[in-house]
C-alpha atoms as a PDB file:
ATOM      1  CA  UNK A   1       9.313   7.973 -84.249  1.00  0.00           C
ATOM      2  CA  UNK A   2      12.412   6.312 -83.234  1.00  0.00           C
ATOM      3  CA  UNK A   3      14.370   9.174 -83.634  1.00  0.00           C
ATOM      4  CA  UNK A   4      12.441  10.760 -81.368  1.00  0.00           C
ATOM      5  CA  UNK A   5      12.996   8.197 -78.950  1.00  0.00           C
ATOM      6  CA  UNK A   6      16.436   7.991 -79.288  1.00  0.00           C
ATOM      7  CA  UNK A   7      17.344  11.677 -77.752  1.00  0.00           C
ATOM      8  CA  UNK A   8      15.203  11.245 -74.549  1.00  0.00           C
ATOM      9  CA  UNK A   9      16.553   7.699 -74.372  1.00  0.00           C
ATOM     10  CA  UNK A  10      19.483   9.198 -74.200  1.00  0.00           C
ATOM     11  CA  UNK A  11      18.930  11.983 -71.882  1.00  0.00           C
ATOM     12  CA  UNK A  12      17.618   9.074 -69.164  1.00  0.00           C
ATOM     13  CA  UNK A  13      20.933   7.341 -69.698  1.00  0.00           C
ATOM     14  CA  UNK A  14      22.785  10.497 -68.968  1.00  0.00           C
ATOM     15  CA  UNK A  15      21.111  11.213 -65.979  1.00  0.00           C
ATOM     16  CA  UNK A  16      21.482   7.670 -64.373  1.00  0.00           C
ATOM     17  CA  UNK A  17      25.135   7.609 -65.226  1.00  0.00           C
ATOM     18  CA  UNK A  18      25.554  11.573 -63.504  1.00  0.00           C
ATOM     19  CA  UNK A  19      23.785  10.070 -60.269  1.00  0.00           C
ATOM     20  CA  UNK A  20      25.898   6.693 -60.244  1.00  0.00           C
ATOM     21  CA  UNK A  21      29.407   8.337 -61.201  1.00  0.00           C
ATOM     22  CA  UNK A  22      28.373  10.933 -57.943  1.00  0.00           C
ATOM     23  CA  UNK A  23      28.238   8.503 -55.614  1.00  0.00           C
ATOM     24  CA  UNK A  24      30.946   6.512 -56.966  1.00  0.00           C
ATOM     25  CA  UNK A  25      33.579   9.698 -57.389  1.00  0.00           C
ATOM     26  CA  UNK A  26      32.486  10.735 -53.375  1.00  0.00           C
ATOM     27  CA  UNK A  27      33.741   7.061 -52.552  1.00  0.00           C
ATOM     28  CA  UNK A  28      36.978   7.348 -54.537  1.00  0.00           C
ATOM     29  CA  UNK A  29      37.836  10.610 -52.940  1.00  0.00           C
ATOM     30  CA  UNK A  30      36.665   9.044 -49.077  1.00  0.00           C
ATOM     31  CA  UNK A  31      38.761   5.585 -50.096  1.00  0.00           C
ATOM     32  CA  UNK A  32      41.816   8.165 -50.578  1.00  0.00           C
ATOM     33  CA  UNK A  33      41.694  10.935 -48.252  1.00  0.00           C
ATOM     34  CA  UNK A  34      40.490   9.191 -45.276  1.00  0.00           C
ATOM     35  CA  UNK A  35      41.337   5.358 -45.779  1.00  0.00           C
ATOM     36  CA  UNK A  36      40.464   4.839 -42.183  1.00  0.00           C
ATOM     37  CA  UNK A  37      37.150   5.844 -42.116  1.00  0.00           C
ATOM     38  CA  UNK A  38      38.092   9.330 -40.195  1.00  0.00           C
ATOM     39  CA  UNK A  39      39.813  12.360 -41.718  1.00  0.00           C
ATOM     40  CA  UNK A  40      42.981  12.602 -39.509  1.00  0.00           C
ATOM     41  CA  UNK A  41      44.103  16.191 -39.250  1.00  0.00           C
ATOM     42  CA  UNK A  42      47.885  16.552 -37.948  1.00  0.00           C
ATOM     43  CA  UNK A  43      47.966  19.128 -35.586  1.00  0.00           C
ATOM     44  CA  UNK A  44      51.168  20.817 -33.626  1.00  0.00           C
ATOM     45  CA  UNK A  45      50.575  22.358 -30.070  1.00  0.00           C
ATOM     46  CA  UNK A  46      51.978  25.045 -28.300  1.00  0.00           C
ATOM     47  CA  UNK A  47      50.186  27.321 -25.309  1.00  0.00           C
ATOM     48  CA  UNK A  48      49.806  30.694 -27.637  1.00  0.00           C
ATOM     49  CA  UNK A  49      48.066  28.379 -30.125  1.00  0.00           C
ATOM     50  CA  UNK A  50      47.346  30.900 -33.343  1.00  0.00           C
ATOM     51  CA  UNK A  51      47.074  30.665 -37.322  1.00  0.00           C
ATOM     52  CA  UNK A  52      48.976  27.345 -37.592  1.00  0.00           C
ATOM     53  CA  UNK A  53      49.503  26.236 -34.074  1.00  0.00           C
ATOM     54  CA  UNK A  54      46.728  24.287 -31.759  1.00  0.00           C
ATOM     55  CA  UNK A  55      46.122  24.224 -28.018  1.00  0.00           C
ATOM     56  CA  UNK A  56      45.396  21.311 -25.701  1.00  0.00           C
ATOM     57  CA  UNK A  57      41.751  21.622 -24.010  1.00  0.00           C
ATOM     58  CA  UNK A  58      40.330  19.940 -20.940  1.00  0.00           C
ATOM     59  CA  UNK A  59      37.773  18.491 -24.384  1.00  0.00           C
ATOM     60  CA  UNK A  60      40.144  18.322 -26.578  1.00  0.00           C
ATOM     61  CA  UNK A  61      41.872  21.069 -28.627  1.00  0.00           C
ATOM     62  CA  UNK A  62      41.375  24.289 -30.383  1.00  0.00           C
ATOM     63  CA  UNK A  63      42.827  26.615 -33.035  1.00  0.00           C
ATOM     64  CA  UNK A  64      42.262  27.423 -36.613  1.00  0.00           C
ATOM     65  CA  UNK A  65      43.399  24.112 -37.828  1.00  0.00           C
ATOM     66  CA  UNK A  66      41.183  22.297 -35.465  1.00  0.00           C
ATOM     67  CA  UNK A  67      38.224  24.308 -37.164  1.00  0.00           C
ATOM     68  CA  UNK A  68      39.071  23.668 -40.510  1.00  0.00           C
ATOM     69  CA  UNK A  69      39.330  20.387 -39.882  1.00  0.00           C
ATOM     70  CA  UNK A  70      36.806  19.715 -38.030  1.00  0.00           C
ATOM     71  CA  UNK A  71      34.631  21.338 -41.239  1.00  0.00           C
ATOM     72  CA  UNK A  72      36.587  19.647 -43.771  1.00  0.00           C
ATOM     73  CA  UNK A  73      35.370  16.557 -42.331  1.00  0.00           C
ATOM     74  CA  UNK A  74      31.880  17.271 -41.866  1.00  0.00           C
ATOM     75  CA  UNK A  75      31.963  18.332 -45.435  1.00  0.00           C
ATOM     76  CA  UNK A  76      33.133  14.558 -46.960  1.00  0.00           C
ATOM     77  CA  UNK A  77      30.211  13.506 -43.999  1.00  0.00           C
ATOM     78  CA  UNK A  78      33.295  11.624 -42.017  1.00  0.00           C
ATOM     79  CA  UNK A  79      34.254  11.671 -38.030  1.00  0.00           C
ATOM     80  CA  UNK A  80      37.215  13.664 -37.487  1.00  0.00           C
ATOM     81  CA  UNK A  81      40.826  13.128 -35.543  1.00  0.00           C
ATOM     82  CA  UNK A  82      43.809  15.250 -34.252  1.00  0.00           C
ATOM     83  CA  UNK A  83      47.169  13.769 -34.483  1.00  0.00           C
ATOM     84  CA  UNK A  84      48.976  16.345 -32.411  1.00  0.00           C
ATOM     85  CA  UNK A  85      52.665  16.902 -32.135  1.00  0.00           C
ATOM     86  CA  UNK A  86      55.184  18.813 -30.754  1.00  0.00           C
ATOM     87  CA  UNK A  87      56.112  20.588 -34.049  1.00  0.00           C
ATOM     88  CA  UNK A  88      55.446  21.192 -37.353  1.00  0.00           C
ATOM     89  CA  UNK A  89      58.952  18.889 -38.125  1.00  0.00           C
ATOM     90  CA  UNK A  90      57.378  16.108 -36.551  1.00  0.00           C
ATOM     91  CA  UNK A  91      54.201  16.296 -39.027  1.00  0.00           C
ATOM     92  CA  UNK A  92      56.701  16.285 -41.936  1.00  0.00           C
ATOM     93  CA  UNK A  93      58.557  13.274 -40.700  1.00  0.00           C
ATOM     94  CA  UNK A  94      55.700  11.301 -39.805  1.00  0.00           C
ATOM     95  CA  UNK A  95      54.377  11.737 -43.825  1.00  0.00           C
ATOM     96  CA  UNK A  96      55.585   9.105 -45.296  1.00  0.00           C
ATOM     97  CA  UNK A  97      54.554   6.386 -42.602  1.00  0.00           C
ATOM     98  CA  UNK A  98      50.582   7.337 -42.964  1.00  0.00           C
ATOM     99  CA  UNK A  99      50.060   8.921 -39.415  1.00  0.00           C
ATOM    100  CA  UNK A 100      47.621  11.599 -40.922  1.00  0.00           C
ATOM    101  CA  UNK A 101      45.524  12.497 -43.694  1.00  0.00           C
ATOM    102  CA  UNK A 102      45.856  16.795 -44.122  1.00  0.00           C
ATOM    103  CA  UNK A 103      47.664  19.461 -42.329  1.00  0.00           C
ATOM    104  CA  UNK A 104      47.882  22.956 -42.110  1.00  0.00           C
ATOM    105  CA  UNK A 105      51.647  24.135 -41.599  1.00  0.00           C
ATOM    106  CA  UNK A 106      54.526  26.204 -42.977  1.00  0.00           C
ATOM    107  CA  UNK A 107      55.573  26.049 -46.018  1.00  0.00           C
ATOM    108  CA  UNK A 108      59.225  26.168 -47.894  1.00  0.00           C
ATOM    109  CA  UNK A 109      60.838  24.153 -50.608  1.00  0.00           C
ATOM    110  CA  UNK A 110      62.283  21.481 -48.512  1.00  0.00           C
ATOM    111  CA  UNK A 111      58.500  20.331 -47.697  1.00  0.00           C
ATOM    112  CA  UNK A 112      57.305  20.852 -51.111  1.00  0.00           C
ATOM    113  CA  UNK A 113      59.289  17.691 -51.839  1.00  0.00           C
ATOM    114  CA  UNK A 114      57.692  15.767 -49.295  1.00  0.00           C
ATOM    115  CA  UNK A 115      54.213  16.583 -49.486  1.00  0.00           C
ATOM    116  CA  UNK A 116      51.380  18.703 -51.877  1.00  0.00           C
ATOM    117  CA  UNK A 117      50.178  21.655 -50.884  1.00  0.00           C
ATOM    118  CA  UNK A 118      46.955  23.519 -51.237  1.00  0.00           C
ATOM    119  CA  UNK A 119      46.479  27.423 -51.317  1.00  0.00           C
ATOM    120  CA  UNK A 120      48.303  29.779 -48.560  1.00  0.00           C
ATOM    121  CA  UNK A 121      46.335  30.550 -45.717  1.00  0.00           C
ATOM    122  CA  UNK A 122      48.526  32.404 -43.529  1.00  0.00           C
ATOM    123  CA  UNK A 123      51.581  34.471 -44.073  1.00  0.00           C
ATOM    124  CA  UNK A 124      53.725  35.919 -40.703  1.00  0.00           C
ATOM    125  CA  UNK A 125      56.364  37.746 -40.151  1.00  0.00           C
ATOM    126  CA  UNK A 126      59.863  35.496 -38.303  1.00  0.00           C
ATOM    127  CA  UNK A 127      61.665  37.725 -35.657  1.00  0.00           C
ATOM    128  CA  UNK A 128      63.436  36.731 -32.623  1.00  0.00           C
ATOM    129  CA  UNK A 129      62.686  37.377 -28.667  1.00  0.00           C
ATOM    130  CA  UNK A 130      65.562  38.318 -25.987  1.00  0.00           C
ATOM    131  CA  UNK A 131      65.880  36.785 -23.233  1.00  0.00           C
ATOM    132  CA  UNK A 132      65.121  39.228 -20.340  1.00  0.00           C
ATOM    133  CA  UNK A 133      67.407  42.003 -19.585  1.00  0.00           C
ATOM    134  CA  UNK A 134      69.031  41.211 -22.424  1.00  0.00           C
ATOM    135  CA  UNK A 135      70.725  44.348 -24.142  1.00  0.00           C
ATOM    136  CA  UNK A 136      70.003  43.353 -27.847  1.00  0.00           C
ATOM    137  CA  UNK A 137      68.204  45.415 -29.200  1.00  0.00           C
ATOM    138  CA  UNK A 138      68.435  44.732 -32.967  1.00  0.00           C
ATOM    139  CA  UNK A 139      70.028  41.865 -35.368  1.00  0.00           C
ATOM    140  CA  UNK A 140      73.240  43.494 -35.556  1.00  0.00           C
ATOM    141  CA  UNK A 141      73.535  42.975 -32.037  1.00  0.00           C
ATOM    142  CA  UNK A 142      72.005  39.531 -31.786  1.00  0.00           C
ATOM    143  CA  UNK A 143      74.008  38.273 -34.456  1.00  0.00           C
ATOM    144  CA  UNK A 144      77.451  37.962 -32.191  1.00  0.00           C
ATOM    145  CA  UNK A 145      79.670  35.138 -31.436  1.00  0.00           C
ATOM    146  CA  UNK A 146      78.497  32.645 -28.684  1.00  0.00           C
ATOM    147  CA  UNK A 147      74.991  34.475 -28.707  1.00  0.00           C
ATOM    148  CA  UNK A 148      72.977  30.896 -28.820  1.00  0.00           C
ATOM    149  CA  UNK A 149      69.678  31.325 -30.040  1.00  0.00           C
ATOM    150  CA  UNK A 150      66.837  28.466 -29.957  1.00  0.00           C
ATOM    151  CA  UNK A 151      64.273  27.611 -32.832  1.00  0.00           C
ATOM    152  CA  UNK A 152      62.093  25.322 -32.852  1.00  0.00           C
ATOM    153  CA  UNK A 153      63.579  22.038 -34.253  1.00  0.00           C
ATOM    154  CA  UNK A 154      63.623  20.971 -38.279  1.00  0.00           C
ATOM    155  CA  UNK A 155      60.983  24.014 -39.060  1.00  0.00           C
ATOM    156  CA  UNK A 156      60.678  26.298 -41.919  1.00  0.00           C
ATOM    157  CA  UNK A 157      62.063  29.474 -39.235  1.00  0.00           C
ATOM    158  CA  UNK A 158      64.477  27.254 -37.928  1.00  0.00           C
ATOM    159  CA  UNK A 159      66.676  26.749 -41.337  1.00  0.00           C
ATOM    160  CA  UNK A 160      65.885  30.348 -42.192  1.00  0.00           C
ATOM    161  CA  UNK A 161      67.279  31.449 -38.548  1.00  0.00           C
ATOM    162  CA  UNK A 162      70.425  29.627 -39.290  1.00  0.00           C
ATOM    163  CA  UNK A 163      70.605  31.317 -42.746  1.00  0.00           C
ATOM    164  CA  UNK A 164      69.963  34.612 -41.148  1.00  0.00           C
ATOM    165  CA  UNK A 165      72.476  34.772 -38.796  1.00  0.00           C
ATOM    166  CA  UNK A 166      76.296  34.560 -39.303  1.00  0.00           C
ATOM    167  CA  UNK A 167      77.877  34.568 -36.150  1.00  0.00           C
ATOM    168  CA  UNK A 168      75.188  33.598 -33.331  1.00  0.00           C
ATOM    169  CA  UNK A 169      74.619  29.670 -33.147  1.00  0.00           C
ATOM    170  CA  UNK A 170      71.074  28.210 -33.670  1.00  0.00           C
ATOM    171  CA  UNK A 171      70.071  25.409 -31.901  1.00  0.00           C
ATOM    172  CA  UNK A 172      66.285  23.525 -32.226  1.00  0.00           C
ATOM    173  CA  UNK A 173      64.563  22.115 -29.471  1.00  0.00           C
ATOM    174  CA  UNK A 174      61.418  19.980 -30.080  1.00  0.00           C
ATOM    175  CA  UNK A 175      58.580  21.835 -28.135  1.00  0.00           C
ATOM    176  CA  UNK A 176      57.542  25.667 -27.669  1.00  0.00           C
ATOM    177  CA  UNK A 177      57.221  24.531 -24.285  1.00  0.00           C
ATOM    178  CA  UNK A 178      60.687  23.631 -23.633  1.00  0.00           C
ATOM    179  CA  UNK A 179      61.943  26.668 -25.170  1.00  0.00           C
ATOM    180  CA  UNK A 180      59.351  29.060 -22.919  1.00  0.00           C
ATOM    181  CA  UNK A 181      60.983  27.214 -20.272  1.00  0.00           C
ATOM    182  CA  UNK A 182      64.874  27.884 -21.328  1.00  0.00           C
ATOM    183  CA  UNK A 183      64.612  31.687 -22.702  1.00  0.00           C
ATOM    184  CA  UNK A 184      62.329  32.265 -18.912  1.00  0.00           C
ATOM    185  CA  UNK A 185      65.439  30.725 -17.423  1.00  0.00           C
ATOM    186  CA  UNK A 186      68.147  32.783 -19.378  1.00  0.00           C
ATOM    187  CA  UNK A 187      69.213  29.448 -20.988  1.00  0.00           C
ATOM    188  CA  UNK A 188      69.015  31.264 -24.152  1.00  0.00           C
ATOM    189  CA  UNK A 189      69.615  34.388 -25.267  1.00  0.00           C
ATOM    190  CA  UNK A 190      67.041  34.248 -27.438  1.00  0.00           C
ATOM    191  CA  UNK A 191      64.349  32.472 -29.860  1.00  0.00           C
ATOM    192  CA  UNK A 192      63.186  32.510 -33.483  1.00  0.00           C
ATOM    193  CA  UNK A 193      59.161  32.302 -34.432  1.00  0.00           C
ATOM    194  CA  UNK A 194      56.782  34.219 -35.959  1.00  0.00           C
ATOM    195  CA  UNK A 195      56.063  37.423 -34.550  1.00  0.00           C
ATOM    196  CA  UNK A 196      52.485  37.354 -33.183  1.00  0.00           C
ATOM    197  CA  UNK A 197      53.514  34.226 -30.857  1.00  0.00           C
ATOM    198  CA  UNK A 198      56.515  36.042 -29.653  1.00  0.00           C
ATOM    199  CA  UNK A 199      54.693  38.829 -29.098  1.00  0.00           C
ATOM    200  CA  UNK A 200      52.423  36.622 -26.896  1.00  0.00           C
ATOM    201  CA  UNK A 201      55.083  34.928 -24.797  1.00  0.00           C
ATOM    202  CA  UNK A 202      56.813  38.244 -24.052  1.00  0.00           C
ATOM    203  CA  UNK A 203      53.487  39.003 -22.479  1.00  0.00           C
ATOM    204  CA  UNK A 204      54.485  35.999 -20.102  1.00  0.00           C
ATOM    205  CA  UNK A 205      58.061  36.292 -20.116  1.00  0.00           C
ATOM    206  CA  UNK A 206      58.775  39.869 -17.955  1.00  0.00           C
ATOM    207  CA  UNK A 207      61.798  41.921 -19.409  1.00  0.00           C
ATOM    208  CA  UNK A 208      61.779  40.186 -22.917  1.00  0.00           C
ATOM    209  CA  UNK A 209      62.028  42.125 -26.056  1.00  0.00           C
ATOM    210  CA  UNK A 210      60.802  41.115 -29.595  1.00  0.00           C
ATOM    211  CA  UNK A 211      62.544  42.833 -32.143  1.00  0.00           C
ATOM    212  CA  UNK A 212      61.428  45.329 -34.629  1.00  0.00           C
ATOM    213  CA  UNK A 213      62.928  43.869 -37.538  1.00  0.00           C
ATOM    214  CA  UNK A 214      62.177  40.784 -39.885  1.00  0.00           C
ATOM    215  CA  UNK A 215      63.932  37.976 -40.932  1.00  0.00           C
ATOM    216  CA  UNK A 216      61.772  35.828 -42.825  1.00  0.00           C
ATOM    217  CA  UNK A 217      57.851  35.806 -43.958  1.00  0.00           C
ATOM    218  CA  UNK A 218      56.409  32.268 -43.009  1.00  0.00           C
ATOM    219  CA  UNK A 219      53.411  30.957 -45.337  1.00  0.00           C
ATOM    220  CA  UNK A 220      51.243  28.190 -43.927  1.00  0.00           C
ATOM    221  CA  UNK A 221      49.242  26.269 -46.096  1.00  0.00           C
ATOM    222  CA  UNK A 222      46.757  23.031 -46.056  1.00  0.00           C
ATOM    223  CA  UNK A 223      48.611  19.940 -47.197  1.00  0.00           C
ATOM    224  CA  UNK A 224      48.225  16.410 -48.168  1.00  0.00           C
ATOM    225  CA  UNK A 225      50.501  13.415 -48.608  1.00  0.00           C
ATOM    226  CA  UNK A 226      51.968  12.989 -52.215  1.00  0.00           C
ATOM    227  CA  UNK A 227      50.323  11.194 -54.989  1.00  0.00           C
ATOM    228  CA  UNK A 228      46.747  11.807 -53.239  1.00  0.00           C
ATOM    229  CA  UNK A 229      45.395  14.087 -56.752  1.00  0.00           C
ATOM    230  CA  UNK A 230      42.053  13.612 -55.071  1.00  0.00           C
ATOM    231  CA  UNK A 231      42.576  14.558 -51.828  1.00  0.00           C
ATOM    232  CA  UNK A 232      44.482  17.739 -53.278  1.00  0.00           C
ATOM    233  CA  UNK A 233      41.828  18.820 -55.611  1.00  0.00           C
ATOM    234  CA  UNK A 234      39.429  18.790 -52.491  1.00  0.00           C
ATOM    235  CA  UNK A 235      41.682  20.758 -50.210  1.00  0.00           C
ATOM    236  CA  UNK A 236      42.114  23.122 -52.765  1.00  0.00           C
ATOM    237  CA  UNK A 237      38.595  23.675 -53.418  1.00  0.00           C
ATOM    238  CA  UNK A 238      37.593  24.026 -49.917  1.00  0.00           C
ATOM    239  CA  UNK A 239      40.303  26.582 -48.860  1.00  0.00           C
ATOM    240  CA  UNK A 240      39.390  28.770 -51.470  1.00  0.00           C
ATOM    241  CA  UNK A 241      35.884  28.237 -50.672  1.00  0.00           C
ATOM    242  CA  UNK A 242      36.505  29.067 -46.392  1.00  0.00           C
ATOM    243  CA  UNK A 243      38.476  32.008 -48.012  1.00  0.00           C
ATOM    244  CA  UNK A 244      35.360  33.561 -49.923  1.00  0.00           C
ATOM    245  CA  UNK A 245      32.425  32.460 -47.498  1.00  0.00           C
ATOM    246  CA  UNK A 246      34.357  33.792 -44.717  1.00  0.00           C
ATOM    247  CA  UNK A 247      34.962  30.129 -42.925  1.00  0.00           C
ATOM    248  CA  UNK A 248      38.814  31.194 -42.537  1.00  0.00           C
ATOM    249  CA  UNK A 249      37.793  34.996 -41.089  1.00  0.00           C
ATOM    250  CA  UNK A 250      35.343  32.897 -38.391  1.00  0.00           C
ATOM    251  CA  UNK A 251      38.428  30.383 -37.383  1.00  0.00           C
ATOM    252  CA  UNK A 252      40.756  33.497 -36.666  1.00  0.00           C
ATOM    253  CA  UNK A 253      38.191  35.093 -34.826  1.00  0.00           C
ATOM    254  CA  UNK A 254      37.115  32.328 -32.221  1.00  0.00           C
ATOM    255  CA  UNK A 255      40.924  31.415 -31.346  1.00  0.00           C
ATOM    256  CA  UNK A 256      41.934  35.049 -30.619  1.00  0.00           C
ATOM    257  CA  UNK A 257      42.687  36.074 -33.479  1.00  0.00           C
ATOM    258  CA  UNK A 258      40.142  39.334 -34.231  1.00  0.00           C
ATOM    259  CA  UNK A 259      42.677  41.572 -34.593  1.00  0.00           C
ATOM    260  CA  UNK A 260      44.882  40.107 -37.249  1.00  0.00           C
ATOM    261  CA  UNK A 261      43.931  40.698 -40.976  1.00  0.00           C
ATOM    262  CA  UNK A 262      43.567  37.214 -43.409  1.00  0.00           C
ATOM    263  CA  UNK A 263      46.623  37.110 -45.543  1.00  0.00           C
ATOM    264  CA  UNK A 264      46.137  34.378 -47.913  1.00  0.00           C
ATOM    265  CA  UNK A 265      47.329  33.456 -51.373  1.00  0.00           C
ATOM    266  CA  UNK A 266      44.424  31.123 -53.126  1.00  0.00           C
ATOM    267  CA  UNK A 267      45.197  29.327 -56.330  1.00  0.00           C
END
């Protein structure tokens, strides 16, 4: 009789350890990935917004990492905040001093030392934009002593700008903004970024030209401060999971994005 007591005795014990080590394992992974009681989601803004970038709102702001975060939250059943900045050099820097909690931004080797990343979620073609009436029309042209070009400061197209090009001089500048404003002006003669935002300013910018050539793909991918295993193991599962149920289609499609095709690499 007892040892037929013995297996469901032990099937009870199972079951109350499963429900306790649930709970418990939730709690290690909320203790870790949002310390403060709120998932804070680092944000950068621009005016084009798009796969990586954000917009300011009269409620708030918008773009596909707002989304995600916003349901990355929900899912760990926290409140969520943006921590918004100028660039996507500024999120970087502010890592180590425990501004934020995940980001979505581009990727390159320099950042993979800094932070862990999750699966790609966005790759983009880098090109530059002339300033207008500018007669470049290709790299070879752009590529010409005192030909000053602007990037975006400390980002992943920035130091592949300046390894692109052997003659012109690249110089960062901390907001899109501020750029927009210069390359309007003729204060440069042109500007490095991924294609679909230039492609959006030039619709602002009268006479511009984007070029038809590439200079760099850009990935963009969630991320987490280093040494967070937890927090990592749940970004990774839930980008792969927006990436199958369609979550990731729906964020490109309510920030203007309908037209451009999901190019992501899950792992």
């Amino acid at each position: 009789m007892l040892n037929r007591i013995l297996p469901g005795m032990a099937g009870i014990v199972l079951g109350i350890s499963i429900m306790t080590a649930t709970p418990a394992g939730a709690d290690a992974l909320k203790d870790e990935i949002a310390p403060t009681g709120k998932l804070r989601v680092a944000i950068a803004i621009s005016p084009a917004g798009g796969a990586f970038w954000s917009t300011k709102t009269e409620t708030g702001y918008a773009g596909v990492p707002v989304d995600l975060g916003r349901e990355m939250a929900a899912q760990l059943g926290v409140p969520v905040e943006y921590v918004a900045h100028q660039n996507s050099g500024q999120i970087v820097d502010a890592t180590s001093k425990g501004t934020w909690d995940v980001t979505f931004l581009p990727k390159d080797p320099e950042r993979e030392g800094r932070m862990s990343f999750g699966p790609i979620y966005e790759v983009a073609d880098a090109t530059y934009i002339t300033k207008p009436g500018s007669t470049v029309t290709n790299f070879a042209t752009l590529d010409q002593p005192g030909t000053k070009v602007a990037a975006v400061n400390n980002t992943t197209t920035m130091r592949g700008a300046i390894v692109h090009l052997k003659n012109a001089k690249v110089t960062g500048y901390q907001s899109y903004d501020e750029i927009f404003d210069l390359l309007s002006k003729g204060g440069a003669d042109a500007f490095a970024l991924s294609r679909d935002q230039l492609n959006a300013m030039a619709k602002k910018i009268p006479g511009t030209r984007v070029l038809d050539e590439t200079f760099k793909q850009t990935v963009t991918a969630v991320a987490v401060p280093p040494n967070h295993p937890q927090s990592l193991a749940f970004v990774v599962k839930f980008m792969n999971e927006a990436v199958a149920s369609g979550m990731l289609r729906k964020a490109y499609d309510n920030n203007g994005l309908k037209d451009r095709p999901v190019r992501t690499q899950t792992k």
